[in-house]
Protein backbone atom coordinates (compact mmCIF):
# COMPACT_ATOMS: atom_id res chain seq x y z
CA UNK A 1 52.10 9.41 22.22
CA UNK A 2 48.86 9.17 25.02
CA UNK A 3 46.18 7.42 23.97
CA UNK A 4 43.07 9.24 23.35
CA UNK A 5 40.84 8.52 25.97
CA UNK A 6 37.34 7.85 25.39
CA UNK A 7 33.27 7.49 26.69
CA UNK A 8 31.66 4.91 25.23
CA UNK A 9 27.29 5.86 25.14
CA UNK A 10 25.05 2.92 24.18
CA UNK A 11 26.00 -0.62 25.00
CA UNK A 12 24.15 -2.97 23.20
CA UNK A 13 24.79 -5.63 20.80
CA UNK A 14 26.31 -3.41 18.39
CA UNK A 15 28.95 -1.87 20.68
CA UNK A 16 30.62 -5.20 20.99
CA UNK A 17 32.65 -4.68 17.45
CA UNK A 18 33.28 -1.03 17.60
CA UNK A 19 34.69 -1.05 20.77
CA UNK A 20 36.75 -4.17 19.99
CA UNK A 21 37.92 -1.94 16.99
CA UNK A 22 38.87 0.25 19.15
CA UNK A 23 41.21 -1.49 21.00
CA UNK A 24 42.60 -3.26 18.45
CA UNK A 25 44.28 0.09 17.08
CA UNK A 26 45.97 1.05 20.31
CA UNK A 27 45.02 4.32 20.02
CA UNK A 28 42.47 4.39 22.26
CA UNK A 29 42.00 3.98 25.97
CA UNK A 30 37.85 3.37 27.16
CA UNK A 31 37.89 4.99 29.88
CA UNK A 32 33.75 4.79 30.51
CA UNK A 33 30.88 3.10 29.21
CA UNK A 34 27.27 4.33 29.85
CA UNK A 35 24.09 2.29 28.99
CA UNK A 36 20.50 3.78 30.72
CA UNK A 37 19.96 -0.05 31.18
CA UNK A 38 23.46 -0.11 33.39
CA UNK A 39 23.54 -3.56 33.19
CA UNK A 40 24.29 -3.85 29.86
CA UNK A 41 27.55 -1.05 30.53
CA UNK A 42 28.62 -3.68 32.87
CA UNK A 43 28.30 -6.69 30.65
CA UNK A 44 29.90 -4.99 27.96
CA UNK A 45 33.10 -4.37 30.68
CA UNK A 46 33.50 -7.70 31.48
CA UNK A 47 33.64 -8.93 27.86
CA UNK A 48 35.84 -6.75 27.09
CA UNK A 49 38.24 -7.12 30.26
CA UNK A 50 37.96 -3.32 30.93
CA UNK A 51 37.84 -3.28 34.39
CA UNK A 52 39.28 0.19 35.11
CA UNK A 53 36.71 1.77 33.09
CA UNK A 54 33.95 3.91 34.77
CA UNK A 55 30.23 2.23 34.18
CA UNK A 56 26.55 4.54 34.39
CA UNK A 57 23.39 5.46 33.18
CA UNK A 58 24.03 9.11 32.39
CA UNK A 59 26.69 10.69 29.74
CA UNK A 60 26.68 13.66 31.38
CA UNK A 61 27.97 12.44 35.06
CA UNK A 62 30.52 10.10 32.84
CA UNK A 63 32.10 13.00 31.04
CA UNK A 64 32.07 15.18 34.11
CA UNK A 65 33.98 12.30 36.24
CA UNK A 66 36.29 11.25 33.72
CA UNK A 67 36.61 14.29 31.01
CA UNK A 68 37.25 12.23 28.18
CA UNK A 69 38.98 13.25 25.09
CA UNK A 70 36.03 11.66 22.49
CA UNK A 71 33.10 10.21 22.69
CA UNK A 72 32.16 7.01 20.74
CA UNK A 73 28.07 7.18 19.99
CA UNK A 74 26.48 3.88 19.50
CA UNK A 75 22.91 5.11 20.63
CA UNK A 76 19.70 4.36 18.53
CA UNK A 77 19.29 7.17 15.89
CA UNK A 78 16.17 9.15 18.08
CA UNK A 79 18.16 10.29 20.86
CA UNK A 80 21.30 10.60 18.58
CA UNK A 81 21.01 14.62 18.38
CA UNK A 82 20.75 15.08 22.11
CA UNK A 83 24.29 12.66 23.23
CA UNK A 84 26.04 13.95 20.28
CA UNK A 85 24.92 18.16 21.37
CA UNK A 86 26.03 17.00 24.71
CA UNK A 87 29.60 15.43 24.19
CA UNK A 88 30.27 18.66 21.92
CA UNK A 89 29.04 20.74 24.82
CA UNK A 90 31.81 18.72 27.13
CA UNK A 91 34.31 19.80 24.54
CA UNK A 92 34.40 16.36 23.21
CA UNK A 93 34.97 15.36 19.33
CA UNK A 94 32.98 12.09 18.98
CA UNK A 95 32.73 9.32 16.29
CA UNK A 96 29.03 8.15 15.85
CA UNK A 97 27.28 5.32 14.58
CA UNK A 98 24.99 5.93 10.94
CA UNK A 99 22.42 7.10 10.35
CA UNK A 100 24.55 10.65 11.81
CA UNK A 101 21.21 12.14 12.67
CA UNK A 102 17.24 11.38 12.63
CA UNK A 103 16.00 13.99 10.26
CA UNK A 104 18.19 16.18 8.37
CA UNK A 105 17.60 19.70 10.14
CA UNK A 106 19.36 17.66 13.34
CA UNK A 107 22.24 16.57 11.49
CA UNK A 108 23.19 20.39 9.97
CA UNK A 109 22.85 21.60 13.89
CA UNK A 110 25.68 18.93 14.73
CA UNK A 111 27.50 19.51 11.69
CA UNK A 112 27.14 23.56 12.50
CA UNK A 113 27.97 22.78 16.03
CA UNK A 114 31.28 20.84 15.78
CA UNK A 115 32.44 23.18 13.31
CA UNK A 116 31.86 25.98 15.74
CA UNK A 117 33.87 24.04 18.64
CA UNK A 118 36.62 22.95 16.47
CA UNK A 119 35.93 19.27 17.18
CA UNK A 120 35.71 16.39 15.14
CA UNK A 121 32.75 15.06 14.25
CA UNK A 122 32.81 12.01 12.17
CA UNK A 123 30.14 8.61 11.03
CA UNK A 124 30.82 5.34 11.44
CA UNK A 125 30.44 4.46 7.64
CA UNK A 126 32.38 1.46 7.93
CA UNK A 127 31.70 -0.10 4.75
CA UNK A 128 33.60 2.71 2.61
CA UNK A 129 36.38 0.84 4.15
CA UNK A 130 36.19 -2.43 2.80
CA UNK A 131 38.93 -3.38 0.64
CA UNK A 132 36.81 -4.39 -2.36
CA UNK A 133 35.81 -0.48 -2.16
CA UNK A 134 39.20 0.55 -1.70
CA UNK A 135 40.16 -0.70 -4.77
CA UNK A 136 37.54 0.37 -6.59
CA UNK A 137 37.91 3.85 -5.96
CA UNK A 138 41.00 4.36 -6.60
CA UNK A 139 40.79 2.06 -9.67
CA UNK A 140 37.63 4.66 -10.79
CA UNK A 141 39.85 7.94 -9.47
CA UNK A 142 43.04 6.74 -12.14
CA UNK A 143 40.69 7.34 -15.32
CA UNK A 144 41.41 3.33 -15.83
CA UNK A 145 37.49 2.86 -17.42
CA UNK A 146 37.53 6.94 -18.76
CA UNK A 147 34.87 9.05 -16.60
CA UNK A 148 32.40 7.12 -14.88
CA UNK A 149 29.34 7.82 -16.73
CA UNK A 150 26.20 5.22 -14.46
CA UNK A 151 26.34 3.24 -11.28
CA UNK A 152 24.54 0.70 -10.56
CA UNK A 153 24.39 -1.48 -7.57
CA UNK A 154 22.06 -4.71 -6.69
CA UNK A 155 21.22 -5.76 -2.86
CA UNK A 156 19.04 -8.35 -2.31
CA UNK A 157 18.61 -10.38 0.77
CA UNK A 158 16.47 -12.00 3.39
CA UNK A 159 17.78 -11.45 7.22
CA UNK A 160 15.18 -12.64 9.67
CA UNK A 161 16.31 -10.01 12.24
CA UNK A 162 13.24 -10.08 14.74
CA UNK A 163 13.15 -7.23 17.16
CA UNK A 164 12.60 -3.42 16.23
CA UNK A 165 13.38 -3.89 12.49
CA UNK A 166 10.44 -5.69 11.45
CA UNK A 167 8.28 -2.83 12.93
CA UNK A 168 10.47 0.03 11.62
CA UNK A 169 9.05 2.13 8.92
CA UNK A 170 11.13 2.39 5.40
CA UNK A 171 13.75 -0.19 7.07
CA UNK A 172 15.50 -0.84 4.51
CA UNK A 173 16.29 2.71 3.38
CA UNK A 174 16.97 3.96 6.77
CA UNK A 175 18.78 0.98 8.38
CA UNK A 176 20.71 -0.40 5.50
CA UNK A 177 20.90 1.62 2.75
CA UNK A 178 23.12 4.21 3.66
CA UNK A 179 25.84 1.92 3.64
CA UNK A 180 25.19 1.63 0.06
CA UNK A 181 24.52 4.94 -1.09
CA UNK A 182 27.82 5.98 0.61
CA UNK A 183 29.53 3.77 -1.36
CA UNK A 184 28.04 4.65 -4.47
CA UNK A 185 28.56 8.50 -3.70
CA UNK A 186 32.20 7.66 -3.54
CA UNK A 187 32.17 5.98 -6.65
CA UNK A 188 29.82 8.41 -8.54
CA UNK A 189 32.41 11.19 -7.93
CA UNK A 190 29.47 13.44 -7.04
CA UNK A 191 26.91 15.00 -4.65
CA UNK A 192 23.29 13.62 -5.32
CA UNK A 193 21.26 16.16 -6.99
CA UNK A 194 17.62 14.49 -7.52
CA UNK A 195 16.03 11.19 -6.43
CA UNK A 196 12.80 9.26 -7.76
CA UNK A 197 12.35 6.31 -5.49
CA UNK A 198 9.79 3.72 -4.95
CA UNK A 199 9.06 1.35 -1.92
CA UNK A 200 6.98 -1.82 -1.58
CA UNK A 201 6.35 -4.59 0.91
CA UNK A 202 6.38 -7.98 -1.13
CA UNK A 203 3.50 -10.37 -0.65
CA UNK A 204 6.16 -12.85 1.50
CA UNK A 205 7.48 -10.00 3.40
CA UNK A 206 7.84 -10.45 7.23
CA UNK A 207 8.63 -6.84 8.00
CA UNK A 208 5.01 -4.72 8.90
CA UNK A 209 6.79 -1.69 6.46
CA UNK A 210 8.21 -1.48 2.77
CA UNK A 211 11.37 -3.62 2.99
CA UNK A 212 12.28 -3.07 -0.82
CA UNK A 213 12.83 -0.26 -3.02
CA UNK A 214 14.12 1.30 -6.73
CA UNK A 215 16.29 4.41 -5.98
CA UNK A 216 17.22 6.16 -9.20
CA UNK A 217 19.70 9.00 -8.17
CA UNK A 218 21.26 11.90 -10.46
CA UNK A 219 24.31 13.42 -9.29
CA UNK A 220 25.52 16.59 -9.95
CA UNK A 221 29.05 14.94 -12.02
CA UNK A 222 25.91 13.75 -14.28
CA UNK A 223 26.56 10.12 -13.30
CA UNK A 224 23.03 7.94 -12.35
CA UNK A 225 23.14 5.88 -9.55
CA UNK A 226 20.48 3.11 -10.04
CA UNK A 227 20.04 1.20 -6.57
CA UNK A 228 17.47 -1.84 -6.25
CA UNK A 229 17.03 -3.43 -2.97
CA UNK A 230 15.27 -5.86 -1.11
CA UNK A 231 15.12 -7.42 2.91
CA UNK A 232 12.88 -9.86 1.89
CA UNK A 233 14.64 -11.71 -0.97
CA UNK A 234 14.77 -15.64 -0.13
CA UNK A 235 17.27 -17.34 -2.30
CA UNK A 236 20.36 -16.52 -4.54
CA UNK A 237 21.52 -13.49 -2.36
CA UNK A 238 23.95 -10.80 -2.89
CA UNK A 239 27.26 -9.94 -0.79
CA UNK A 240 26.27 -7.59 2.01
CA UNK A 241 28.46 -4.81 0.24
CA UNK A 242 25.60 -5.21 -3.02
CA UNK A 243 26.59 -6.14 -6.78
CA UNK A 244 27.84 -3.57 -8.93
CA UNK A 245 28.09 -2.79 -12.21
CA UNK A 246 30.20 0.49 -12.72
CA UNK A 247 30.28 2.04 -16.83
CA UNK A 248 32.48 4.87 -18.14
CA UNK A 249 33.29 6.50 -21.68
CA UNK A 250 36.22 3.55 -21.90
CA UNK A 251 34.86 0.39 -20.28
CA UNK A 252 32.69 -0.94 -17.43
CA UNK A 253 33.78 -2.76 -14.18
CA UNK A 254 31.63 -5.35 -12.35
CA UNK A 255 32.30 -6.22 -8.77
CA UNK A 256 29.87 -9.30 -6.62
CA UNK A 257 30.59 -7.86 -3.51
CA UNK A 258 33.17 -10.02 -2.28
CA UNK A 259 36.00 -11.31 -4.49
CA UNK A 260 35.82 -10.75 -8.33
CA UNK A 261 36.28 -7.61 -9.43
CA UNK A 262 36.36 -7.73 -13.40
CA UNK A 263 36.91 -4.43 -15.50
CA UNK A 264 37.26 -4.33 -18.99
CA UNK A 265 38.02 -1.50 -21.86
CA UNK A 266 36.82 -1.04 -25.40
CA UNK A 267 40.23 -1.11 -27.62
CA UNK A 268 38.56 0.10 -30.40
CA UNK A 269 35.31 -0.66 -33.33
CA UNK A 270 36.32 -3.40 -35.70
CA UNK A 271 34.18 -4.02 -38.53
CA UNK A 272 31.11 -5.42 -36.29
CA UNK A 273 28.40 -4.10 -34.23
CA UNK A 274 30.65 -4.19 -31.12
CA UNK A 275 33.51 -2.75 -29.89
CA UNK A 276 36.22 -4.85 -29.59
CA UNK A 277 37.18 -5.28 -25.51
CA UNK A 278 40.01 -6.26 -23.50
CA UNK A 279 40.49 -7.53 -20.04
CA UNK A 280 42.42 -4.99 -17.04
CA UNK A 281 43.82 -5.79 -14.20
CA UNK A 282 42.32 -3.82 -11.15
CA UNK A 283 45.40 -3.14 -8.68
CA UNK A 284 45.42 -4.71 -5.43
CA UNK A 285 45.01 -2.75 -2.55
CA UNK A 286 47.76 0.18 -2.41
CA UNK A 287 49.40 0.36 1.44
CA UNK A 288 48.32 3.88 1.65
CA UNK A 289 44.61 2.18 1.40
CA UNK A 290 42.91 2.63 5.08
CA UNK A 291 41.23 -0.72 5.23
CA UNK A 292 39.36 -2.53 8.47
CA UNK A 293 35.34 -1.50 8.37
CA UNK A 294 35.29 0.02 12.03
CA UNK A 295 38.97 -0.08 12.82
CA UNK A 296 39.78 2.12 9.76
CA UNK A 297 37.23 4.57 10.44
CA UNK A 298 38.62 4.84 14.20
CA UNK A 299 42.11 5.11 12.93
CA UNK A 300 41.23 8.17 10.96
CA UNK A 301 38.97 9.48 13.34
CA UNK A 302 42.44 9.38 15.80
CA UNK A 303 44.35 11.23 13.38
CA UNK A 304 42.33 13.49 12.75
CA UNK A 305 41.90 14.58 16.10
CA UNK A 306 45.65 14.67 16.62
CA UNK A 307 46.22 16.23 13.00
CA UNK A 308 43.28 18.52 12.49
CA UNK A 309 43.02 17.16 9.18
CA UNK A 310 38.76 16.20 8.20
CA UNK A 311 38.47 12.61 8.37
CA UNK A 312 37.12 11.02 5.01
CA UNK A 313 33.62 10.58 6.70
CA UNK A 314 33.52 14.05 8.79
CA UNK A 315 29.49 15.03 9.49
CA UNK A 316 30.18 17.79 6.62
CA UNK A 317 30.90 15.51 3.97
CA UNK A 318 28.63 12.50 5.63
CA UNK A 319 25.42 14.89 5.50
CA UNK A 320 25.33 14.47 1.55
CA UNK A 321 24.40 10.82 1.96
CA UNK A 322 21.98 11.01 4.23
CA UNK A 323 20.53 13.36 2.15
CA UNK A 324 20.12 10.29 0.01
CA UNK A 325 18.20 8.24 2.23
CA UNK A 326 15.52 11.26 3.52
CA UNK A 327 15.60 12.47 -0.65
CA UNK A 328 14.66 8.82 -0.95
CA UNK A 329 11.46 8.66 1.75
CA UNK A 330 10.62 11.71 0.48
CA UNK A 331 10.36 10.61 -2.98
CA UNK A 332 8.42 7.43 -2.24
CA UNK A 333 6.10 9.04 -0.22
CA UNK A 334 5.49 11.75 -2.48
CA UNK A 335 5.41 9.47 -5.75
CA UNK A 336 7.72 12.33 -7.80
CA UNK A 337 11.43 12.66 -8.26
CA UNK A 338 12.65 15.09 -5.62
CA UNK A 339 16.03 17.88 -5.08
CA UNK A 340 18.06 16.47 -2.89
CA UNK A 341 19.82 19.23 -0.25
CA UNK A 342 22.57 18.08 1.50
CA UNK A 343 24.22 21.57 2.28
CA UNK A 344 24.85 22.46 5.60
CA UNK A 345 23.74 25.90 5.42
């Protein structure tokens, strides 16, 4: 089977991993990279030994030399709308980095607009794919803990980042948080319904903007999702993928982000104030699990392209959670819990 052939837009530091992703599948052949600083396209060649690929400054030359199948996004979120309209102008499906749009009106016209066209349009969400998460959710999915009643997930750390994040305006919900509402959509069960959220910049912060936040989130399977969060927190961090601390009618699950995951279930009420509670194993990962961060989002992207099946994070289902995040500003701005619309209307 050919490979599907693809134009890679934005080459910066970030493009270095996705693209190496890429490869790593076999699935996918680069055949251009485009950068406005065109030096960059060209460093990003060499790195990555891809000397018969095409390099420029402009998407829309690329895709009329080369005609590519997809295109890979990996262009800051602002001029997001414009290369994603473009490659599904060129009759391209394309696989793009989060946040899937800059304001929520942009991300319906894309969604709208690859629906028209028949493409695919998926988002890099490439922390659903983490095999801690994996397990989870399919642990959550068997009933193992009853019906997941709360969610509630801790992230607390302290990059020094430099550069445009420590001028950028609710960082920490836009740039970061995503990644964990995703998650916590997928393990809520549900669509977010309301938000009350509140931001703050902490006396020792070194960001100019709010870099933490409370995020209390109903969803509309009547599980809360409780998310606290912080870019500033020096000391005693959490794993990248958060804490959590799952409950349902049966039992609760805990999980640090990295290798313990701990669930256990009430057997019954004895004669004291608690119920009596017993350890459960939480299956390892099942081989139908697609696992790999960016290489398992690429891999379904590819089959879905080839299949016509949605991927798991298609820009239809993807719009509910960054509903989350702009429900979020929105609520901290306005100081008042908030509807949350994620349709695509």
């Amino acid at each position: 089977m050919s490979r599907i052939r693809v134009v890679a837009a934005g080459c910066g530091r970030m493009s270095t991993n996705f693209l190496k992703a890429a490869l790593e599948t076999g699935e996918v052949e680069i055949v251009g990279l485009v950068d406005p600083e065109l030096s960059r396209a060209q460093e990003r060649r060499a790195e990555l030994g891809l000397d018969a690929a095409a390099v420029g400054e402009g998407l829309e030359a690329m895709l009329r030399q080369q005609r590519p199948d997809a295109v890979f996004d990996i262009v800051v979120p602002s001029v997001r709308h414009g290369i994603a309209t473009l490659a599904l102008d060129h009759g391209c499906h394309i696989l793009t980095e989060k946040p899937m749009a800059d304001t929520m009106d942009h991300a319906r016209d894309l969604v709208r607009a690859a629906s028209a066209a028949g493409l695919v349009h998926a988002v890099v969400q490439n922390r659903r794919y983490h095999p801690g998460v994996r397990r989870i959710a399919r642990f959550l999915r068997s009933g193992a803990i009853g019906d997941v009643t709360g969610v509630y997930c801790d992230f607390f750390l302290g990059p020094h980042f430099g550069g445009f994040r420590e001028e950028m305006r609710h960082v920490l919900l836009l740039d970061m948080a995503i990644h964990t509402f995703d998650v916590g959509r997928l393990f809520s069960g549900g669509a977010p319904r309301t938000v009350w959220c509140r931001e703050w910049n902490p006396k020792n912060s070194w960001y100019a903007h709010d870099a933490s936040a409370i995020a209390v989130f109903e969803m509309d399977s009547g599980v809360v999702f409780n998310y606290r969060g912080s870019w500033c927190a020096e000391g005693l961090r959490t794993s990248w993928e958060s804490c959590w601390r799952i409950t349902g009618t049966s039992g609760t699950l805990l999980w640090d982000g990295e290798q313990d995951i701990r669930a256990e279930l009430a057997t019954g009420r004895g004669s004291g104030l608690f119920s009596s509670c017993e350890a459960v194993t939480v299956p390892e990962l099942d081989p139908r699990d697609r696992v790999g961060g960016h290489r398992g989002i690429i891999e379904d992207f590819v089959q879905a392209i080839r299949t016509g099946e949605p991927p798991e994070t298609a820009g239809a289902e993807n719009i509910k959670s960054l509903a989350m995040v702009f429900g979020a500003i929105e609520s901290a701005e306005a100081g008042r819990v908030v509807h949350i619309d994620g349709e695509t209307r």
